[in-house]
Protein backbone atom coordinates (compact mmCIF):
# COMPACT_ATOMS: atom_id res chain seq x y z
CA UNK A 1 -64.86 44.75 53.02
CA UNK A 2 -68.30 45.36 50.97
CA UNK A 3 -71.12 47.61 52.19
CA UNK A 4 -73.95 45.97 54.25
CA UNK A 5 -77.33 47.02 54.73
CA UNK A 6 -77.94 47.88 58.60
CA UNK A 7 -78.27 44.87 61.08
CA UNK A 8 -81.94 45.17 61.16
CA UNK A 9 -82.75 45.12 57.58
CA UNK A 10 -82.13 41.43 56.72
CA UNK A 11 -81.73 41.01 53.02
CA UNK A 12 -84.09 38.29 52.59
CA UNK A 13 -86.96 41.31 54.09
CA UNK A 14 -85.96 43.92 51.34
CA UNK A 15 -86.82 41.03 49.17
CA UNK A 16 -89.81 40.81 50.43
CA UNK A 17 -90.76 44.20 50.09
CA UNK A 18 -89.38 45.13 46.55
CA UNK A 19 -91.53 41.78 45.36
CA UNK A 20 -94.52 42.59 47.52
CA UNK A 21 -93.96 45.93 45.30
CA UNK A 22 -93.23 44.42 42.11
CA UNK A 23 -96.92 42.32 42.40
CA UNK A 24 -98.96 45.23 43.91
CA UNK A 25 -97.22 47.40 40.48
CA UNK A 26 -97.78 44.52 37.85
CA UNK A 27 -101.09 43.87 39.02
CA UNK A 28 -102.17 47.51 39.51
CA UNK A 29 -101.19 47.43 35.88
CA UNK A 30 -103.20 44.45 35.21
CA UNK A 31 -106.46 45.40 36.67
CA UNK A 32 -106.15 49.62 35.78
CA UNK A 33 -107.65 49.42 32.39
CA UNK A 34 -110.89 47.33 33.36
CA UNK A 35 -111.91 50.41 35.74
CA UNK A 36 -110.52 53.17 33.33
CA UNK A 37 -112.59 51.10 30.70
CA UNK A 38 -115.44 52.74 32.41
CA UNK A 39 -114.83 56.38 31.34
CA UNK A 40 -113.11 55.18 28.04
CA UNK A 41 -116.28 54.32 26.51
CA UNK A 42 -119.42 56.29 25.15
CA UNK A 43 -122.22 54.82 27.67
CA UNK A 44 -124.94 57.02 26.00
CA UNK A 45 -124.26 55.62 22.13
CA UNK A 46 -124.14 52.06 23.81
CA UNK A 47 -127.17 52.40 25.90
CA UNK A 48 -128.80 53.45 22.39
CA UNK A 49 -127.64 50.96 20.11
CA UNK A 50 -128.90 48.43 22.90
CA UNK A 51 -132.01 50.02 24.01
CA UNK A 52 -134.14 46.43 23.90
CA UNK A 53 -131.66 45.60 26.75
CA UNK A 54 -131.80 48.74 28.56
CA UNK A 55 -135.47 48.49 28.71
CA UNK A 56 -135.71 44.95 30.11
CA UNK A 57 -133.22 46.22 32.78
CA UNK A 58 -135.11 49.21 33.94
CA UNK A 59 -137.89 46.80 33.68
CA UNK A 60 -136.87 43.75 36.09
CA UNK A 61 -140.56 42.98 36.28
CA UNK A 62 -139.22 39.19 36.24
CA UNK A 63 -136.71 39.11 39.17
CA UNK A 64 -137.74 40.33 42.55
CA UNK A 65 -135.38 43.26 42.91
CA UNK A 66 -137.80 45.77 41.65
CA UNK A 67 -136.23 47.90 44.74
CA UNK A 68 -133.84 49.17 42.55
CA UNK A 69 -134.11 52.71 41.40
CA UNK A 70 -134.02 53.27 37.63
CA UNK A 71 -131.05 55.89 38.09
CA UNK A 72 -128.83 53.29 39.82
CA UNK A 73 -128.54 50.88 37.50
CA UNK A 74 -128.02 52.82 34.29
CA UNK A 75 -128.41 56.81 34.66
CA UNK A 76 -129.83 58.77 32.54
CA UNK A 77 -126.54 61.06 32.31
CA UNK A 78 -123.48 59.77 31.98
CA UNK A 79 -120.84 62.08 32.47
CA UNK A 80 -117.51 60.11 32.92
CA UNK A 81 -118.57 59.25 29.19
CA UNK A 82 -115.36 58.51 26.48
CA UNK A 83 -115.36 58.68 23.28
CA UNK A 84 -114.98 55.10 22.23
CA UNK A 85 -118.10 53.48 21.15
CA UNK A 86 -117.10 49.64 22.02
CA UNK A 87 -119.95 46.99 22.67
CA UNK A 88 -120.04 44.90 25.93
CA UNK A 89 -118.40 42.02 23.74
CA UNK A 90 -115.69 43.95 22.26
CA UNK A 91 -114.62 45.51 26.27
CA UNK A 92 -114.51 41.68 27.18
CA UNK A 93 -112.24 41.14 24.36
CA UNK A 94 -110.14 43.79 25.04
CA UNK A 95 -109.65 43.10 28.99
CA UNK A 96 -109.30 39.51 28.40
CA UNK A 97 -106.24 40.37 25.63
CA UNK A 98 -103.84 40.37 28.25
CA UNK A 99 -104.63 36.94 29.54
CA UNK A 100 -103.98 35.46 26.04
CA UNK A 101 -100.46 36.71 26.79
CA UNK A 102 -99.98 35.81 30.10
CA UNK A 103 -100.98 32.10 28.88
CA UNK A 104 -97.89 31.78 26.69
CA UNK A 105 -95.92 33.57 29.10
CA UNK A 106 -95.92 30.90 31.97
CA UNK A 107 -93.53 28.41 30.80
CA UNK A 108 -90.80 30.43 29.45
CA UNK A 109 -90.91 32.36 32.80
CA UNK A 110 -90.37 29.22 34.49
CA UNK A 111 -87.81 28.41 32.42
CA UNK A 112 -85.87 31.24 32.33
CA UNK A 113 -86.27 31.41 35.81
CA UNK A 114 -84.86 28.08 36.78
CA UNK A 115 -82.41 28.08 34.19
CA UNK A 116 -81.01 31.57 33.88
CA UNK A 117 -82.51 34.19 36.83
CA UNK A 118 -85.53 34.28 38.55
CA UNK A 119 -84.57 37.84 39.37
CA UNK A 120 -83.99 39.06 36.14
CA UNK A 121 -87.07 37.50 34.83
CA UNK A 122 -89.53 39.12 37.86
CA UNK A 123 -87.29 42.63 36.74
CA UNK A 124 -88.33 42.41 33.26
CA UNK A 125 -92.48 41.36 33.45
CA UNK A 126 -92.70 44.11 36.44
CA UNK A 127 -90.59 46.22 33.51
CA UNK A 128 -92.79 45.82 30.65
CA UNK A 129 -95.95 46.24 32.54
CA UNK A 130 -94.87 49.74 33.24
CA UNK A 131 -93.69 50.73 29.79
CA UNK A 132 -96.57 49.57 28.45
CA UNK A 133 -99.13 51.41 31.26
CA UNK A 134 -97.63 54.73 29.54
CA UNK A 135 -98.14 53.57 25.79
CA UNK A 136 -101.92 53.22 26.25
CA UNK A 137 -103.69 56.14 26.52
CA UNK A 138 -102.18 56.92 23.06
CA UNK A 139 -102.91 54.03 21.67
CA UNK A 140 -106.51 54.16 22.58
CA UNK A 141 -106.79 57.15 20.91
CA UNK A 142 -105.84 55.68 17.93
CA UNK A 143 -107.18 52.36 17.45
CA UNK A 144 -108.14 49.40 19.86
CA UNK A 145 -106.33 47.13 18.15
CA UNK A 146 -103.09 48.55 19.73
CA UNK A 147 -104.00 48.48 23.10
CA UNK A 148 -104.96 44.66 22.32
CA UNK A 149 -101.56 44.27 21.02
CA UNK A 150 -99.72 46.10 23.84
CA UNK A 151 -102.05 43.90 26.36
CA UNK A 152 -100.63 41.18 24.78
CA UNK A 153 -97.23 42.01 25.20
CA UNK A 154 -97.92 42.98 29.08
CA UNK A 155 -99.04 39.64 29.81
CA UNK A 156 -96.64 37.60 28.07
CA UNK A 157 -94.16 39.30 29.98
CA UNK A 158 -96.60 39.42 32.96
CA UNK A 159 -96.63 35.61 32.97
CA UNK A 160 -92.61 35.65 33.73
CA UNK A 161 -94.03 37.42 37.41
CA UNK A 162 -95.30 34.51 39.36
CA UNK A 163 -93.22 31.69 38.35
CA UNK A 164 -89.76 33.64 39.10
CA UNK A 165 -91.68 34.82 42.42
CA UNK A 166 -91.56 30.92 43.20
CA UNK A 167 -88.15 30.57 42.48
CA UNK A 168 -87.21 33.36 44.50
CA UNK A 169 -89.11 32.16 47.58
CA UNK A 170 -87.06 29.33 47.47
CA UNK A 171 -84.17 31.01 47.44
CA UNK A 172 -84.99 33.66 49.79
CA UNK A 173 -87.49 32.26 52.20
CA UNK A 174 -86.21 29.75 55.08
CA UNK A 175 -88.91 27.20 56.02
CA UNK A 176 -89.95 28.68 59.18
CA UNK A 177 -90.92 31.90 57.46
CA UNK A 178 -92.04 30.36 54.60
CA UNK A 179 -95.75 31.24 54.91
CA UNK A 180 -95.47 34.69 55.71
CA UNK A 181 -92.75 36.23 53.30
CA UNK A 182 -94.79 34.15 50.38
CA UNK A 183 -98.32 35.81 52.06
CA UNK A 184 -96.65 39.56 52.33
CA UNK A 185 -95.09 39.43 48.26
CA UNK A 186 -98.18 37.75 46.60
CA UNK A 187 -100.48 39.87 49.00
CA UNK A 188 -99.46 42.46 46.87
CA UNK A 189 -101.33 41.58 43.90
CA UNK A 190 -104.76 41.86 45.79
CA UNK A 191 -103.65 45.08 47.61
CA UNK A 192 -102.61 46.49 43.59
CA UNK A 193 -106.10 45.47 42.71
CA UNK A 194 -107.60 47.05 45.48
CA UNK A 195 -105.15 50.40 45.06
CA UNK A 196 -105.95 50.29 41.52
CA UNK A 197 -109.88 50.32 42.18
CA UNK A 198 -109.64 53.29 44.41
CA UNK A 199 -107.40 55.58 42.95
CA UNK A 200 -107.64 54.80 39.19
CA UNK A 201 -111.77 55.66 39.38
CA UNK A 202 -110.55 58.97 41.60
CA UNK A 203 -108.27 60.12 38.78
CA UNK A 204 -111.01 59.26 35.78
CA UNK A 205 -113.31 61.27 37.47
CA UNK A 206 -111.41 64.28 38.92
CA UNK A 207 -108.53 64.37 36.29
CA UNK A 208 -109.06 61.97 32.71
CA UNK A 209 -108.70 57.99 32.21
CA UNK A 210 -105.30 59.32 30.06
CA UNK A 211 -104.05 60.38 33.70
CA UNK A 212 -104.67 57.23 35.38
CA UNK A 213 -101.90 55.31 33.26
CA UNK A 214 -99.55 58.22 33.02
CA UNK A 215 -99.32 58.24 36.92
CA UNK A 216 -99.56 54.53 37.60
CA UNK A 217 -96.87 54.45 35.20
CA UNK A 218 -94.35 56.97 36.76
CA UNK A 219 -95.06 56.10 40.41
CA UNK A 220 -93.75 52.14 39.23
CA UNK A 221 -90.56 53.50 37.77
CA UNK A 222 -88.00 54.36 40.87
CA UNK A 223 -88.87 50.52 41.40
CA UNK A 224 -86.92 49.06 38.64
CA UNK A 225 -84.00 51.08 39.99
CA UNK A 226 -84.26 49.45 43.29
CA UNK A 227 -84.56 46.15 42.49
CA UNK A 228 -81.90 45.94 40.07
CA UNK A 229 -79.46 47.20 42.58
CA UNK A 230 -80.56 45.16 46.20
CA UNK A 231 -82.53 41.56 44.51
CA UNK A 232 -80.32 38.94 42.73
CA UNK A 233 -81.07 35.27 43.18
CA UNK A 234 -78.70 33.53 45.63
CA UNK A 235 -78.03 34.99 49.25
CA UNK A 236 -74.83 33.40 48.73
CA UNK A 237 -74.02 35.82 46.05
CA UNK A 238 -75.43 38.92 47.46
CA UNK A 239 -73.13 41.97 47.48
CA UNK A 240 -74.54 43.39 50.86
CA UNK A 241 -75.63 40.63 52.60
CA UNK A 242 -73.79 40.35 56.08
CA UNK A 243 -72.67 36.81 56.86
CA UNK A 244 -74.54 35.65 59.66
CA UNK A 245 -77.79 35.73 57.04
CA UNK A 246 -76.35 34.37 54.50
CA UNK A 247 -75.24 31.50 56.37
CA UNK A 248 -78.92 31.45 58.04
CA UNK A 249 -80.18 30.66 54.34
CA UNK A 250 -77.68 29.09 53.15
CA UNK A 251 -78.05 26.10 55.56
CA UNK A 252 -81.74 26.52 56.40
CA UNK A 253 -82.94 26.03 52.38
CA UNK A 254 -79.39 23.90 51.84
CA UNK A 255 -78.01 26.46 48.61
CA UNK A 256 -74.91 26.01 46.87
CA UNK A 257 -72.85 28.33 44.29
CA UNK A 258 -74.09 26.08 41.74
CA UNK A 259 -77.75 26.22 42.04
CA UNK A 260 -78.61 27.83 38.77
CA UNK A 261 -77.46 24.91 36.76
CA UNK A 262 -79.82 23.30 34.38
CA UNK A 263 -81.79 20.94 36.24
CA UNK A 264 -83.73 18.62 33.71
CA UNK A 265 -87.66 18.33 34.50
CA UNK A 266 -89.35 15.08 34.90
CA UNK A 267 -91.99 15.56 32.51
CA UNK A 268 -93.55 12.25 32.55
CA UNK A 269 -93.55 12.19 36.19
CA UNK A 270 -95.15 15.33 36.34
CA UNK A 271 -97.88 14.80 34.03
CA UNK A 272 -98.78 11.35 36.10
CA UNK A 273 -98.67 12.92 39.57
CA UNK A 274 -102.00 13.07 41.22
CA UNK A 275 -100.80 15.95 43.30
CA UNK A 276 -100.05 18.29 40.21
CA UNK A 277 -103.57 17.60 38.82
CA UNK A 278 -104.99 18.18 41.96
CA UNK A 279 -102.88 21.75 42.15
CA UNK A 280 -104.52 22.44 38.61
CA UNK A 281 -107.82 21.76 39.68
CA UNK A 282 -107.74 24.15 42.03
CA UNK A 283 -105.57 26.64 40.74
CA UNK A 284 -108.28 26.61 37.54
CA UNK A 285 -111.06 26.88 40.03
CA UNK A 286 -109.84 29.65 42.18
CA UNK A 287 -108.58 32.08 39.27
CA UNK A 288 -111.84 31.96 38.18
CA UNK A 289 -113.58 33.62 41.10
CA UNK A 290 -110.33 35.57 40.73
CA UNK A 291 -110.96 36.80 37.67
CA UNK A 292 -114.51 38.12 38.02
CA UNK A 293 -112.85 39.94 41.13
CA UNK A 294 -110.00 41.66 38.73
CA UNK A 295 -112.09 41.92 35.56
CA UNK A 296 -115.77 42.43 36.54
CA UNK A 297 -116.10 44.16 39.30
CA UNK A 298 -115.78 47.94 38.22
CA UNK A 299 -118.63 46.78 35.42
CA UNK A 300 -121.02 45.72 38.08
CA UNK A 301 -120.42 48.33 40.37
CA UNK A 302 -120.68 50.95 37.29
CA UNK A 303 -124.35 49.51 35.82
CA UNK A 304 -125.63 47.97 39.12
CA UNK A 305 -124.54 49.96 42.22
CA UNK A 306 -122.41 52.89 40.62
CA UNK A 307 -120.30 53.11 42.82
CA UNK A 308 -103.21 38.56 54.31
CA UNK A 309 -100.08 39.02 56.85
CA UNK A 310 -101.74 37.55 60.08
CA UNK A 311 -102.53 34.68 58.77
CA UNK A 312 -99.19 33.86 57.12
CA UNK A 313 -97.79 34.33 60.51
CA UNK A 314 -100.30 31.89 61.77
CA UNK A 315 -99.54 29.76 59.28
CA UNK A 316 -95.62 29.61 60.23
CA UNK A 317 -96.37 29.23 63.93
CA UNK A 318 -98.89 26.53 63.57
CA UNK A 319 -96.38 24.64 61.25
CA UNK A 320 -93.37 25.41 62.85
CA UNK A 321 -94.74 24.81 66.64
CA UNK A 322 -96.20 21.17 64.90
CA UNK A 323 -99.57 22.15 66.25
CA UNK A 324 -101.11 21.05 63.00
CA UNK A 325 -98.93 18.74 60.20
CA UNK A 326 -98.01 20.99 57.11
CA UNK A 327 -101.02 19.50 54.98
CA UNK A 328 -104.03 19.95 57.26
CA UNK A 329 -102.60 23.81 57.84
CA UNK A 330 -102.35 23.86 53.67
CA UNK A 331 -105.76 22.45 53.81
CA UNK A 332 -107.28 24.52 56.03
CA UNK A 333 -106.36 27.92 54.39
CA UNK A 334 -107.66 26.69 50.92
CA UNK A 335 -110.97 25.77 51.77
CA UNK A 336 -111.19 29.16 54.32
CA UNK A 337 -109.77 30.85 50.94
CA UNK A 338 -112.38 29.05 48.90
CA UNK A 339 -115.74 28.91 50.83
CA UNK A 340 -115.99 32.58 52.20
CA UNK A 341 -115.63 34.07 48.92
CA UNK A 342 -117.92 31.96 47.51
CA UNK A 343 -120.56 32.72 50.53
CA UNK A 344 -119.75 36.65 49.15
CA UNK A 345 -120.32 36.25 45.77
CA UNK A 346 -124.17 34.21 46.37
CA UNK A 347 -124.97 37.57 48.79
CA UNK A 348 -123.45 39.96 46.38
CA UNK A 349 -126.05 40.22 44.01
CA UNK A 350 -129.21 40.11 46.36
CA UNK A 351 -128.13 43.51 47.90
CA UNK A 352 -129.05 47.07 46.75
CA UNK A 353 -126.97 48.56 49.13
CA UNK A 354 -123.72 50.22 47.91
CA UNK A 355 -122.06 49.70 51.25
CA UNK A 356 -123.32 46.04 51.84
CA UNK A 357 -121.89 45.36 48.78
CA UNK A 358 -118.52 46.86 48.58
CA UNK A 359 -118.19 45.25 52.17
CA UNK A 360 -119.15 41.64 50.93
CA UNK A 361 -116.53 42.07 48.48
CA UNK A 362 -113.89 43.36 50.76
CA UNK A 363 -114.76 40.27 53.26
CA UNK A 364 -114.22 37.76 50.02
CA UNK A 365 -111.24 39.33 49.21
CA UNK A 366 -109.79 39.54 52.88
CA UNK A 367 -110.21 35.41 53.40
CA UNK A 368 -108.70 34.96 49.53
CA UNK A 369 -105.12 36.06 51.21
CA UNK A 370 -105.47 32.74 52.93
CA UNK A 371 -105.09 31.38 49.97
CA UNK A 372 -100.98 32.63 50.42
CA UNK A 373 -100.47 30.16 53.01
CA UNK A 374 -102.44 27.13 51.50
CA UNK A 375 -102.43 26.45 47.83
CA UNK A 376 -99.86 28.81 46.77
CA UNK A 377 -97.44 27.29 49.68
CA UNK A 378 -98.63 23.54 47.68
CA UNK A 379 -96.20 23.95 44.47
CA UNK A 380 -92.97 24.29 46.73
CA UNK A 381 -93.63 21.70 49.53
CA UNK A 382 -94.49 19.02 46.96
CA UNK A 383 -91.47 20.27 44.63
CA UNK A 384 -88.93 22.75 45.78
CA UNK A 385 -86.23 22.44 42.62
CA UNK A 386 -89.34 22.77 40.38
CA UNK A 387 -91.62 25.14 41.82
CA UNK A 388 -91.22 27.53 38.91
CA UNK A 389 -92.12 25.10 36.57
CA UNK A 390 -95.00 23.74 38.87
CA UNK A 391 -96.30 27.11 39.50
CA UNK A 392 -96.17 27.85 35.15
CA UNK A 393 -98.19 24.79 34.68
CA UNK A 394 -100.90 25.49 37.30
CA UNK A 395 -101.34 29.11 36.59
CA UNK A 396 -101.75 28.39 32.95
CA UNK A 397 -104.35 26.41 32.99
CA UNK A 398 -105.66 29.05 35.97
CA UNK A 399 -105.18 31.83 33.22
CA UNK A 400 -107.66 30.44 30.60
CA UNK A 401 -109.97 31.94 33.16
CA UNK A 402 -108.82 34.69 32.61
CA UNK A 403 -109.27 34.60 28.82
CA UNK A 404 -112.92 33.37 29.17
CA UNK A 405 -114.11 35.05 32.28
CA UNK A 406 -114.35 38.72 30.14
CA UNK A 407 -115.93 36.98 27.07
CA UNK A 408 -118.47 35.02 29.08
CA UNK A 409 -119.55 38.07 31.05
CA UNK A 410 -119.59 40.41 27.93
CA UNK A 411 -121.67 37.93 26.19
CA UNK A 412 -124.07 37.39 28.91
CA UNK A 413 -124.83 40.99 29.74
CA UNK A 414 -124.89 41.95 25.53
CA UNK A 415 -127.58 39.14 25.70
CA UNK A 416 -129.57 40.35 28.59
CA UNK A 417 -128.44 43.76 30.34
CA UNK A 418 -129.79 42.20 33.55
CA UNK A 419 -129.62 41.40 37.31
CA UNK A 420 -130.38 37.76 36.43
CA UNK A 421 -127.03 38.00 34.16
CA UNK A 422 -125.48 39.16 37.47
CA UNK A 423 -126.52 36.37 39.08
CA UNK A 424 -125.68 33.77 36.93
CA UNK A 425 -122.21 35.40 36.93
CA UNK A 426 -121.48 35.79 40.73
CA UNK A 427 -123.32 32.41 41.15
CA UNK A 428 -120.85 30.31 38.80
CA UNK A 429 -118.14 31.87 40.20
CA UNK A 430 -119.03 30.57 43.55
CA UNK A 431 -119.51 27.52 42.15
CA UNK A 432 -115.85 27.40 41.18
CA UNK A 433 -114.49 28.50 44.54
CA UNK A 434 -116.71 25.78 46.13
CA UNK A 435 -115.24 23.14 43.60
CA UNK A 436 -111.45 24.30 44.88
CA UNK A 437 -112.45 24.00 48.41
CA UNK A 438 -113.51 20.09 47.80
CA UNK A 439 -110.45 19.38 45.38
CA UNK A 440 -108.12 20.68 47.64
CA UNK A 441 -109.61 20.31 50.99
CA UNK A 442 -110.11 16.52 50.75
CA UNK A 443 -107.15 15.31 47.80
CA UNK A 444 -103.98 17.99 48.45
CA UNK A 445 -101.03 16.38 50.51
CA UNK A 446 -97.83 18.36 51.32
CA UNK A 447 -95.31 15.29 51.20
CA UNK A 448 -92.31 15.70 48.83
CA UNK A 449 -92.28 13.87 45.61
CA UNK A 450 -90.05 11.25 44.49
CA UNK A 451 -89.19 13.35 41.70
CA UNK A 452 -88.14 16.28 43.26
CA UNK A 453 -84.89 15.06 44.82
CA UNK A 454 -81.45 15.13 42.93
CA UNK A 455 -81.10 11.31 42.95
CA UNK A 456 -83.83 10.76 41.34
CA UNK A 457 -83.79 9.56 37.45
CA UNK A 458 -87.00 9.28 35.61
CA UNK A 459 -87.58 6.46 33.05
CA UNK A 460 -86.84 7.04 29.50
């Protein structure tokens, strides 16, 4: 008889906590080199070749938060200064480089998910992400260009990451726990963010920026080790799996030997679904608020101030208990998701208080998780057998956020280093969370589509 894992460490659990790992890792990795941007570049030759700018922001004679001490939004000293002299423009550029991967990287994740293994797929984006976290800080001292190109790289393969996390939640994740084993792995890419803001600005300032990839890096490793040996993709194929659990999943999400075969997708029907569009909608509208979160954030708080498990249990028991049908509770956590960031980001930017601000953005961040048991639940009720390919779709059209969201900014604030730029930023970005809590809130159903069932042959 094979080895199994103790009684109380259900397989299904240790999946959920080597991909809660695997996001908070990759997306650590994502969001590192926007904050170690910060003491990367030469603030002092900046600030001089844009000293019309500078001026107008120690000036702020035409917005009312003359409050605001000269030293706190651009001091005189800048001693976490690098060496690279790269314009607002060209840091946008650079950040949003891995995007322009993780654009192209959707689909063939999906694919190779669905048609070969979702686990091996999540293994090799989580992979990459980590080899390429130690190539950096040699390639930025050599030449921007390679960091663009390994950026690149990372998010191709970091595109592979959420579509094979779709496919393995519907493998690994019975209905009734649904909600929270999908909050607790993708909660891990806003607790890497977070993790990566504190810890990557400690080791900038107390060690070098080199040091912040070198130890992301090496702390990420043992993982790959882990997950090769204790994640594949069917519990009916799992070497240590005791039986009871296996037989728990394999009737509760109905799996056979032969799930991995090559299921064709219904193109047409997908493209004339009203429910898909109304997924990309929102998944467009939310990555942007998103992405000022992951991209912008260390900028503002550098110039201007210096400086989700509950409710997927909720989630379940609401469901499960059929205190509220499936769609209102998917509802429900979107727009919560949705409108208190958006509330946030209006207040962020009327506040010269460090902690005020830090805790708006903590509070916007904190209701986004609901976001785990809404709209990211959406892709697999509609469409279980294609919630890879779903999830690729939405999340493309999400990532051109991504792209933009880093140019936009940079070319605002190399147009006006100001707290109106601010403004406008944080204020469009609500406006896109508020445009996802409509779409969603009033449109989104949770009913299965035609399409989605074996029987079902679309029209040639």
């Amino acid at each position: 008889m094979g080895y199994h894992l103790p009684r109380f460490i259900p397989c299904r659990y240790i999946y959920m906590l080597l991909g809660f790992l695997g996001m908070l890792f990759t997306f650590a990795m994502m969001t590192n080199l926007a904050i170690a941007m910060v003491s990367m570049v030469n603030h002092t030759a900046i600030k001089i070749l844009h000293e019309d700018d500078f001026r107008s922001i120690r000036g702020i004679v035409h917005f009312h938060l003359d409050t605001i001490p000269d030293d706190e939004i651009l001091p005189e000293e800048s001693p976490e200064d690098g060496t690279n002299i790269w314009s607002l423009s060209l840091q946008g550029i650079i950040i949003s480089s891995y995007f322009w991967g993780y654009l192209l990287g959707q689909l063939p994740g999906a694919r190779l998910s669905e048609d070969v293994s979702g686990a091996w797929t999540f293994f090799a984006g989580v992979s990459i992400h980590i080899l390429g976290t130690l190539l950096i800080p040699e390639a930025g001292h050599i030449h921007y260009g390679l960091i663009i190109a390994i950026r690149v790289v990372q998010g191709f393969m970091g595109g592979f990451t959420f579509p094979a996390t779709h496919f393995l939640l519907t493998r690994w994740a019975p209905p009734h726990e649904r909600s929270l084993i999908s909050s607790f792995v993708y909660s891990g890419g806003p607790m890497g963010n977070v993790i990566s803001l504190i810890f990557t600005g400690s080791i900038c300032y107390y060690i070098n920026w080199e040091a912040s990839f070198y130890i992301l890096g090496g702390i990420s490793a043992p993982w790959m080790i882990l997950w090769a040996i204790l994640v594949n993709d069917n519990p009916r194929k799992h070497k240590f799996i005791r039986e009871e659990e296996r037989e728990y999943l394999t009737t509760t999400l109905q799996l056979t030997d032969d799930k991995m075969s090559h299921s064709r997708v219904p193109w047409k029907s997908i493209a004339r679904s009203g429910q898909v569009w109304i997924l990309i909608l929102t998944h467009s509208a939310l990555c942007w608020g998103f992405y000022v979160n992951l991209t912008q954030l260390p900028l503002y708080m550098k110039m201007v101030l210096h400086f989700s498990l509950c409710y997927g249990r909720l989630a379940d028991y609401l469901i499960s208990t059929g205190k509220l049908p499936l769609t209102t509770v998917r509802r429900l956590s979107t727009v919560i998701a949705a409108t208190v960031p958006a509330l946030c980001c209006i207040a962020v930017p009327f506040t010269t208080s460090h902690v005020i601000a830090v805790c708006l953005m903590i509070t916007g961040n904190t209701f986004f998780a609901a976001v785990f048991s809404g709209f990211q639940q959406a892709h697999m009720d509609i469409a279980s057998r294609f919630a890879a390919t779903l999830m690729s779709l939405t999340n493309s059209c999400g990532t051109v956020s991504g792209i933009i969201v880093p140019i936009f900014s940079g070319w605002m604030l190399d147009k006006d280093i100001s707290m109106r730029s601010w403004q406008v930023i944080f204020f469009v970005t609500a406006g896109f969370y508020l445009s996802a809590a409509i779409i969603f809130g009033l449109f989104a159903k949770s009913d299965e589509l035609p399409w989605n069932k074996d029987s079902y042959k679309e029209d040639e």
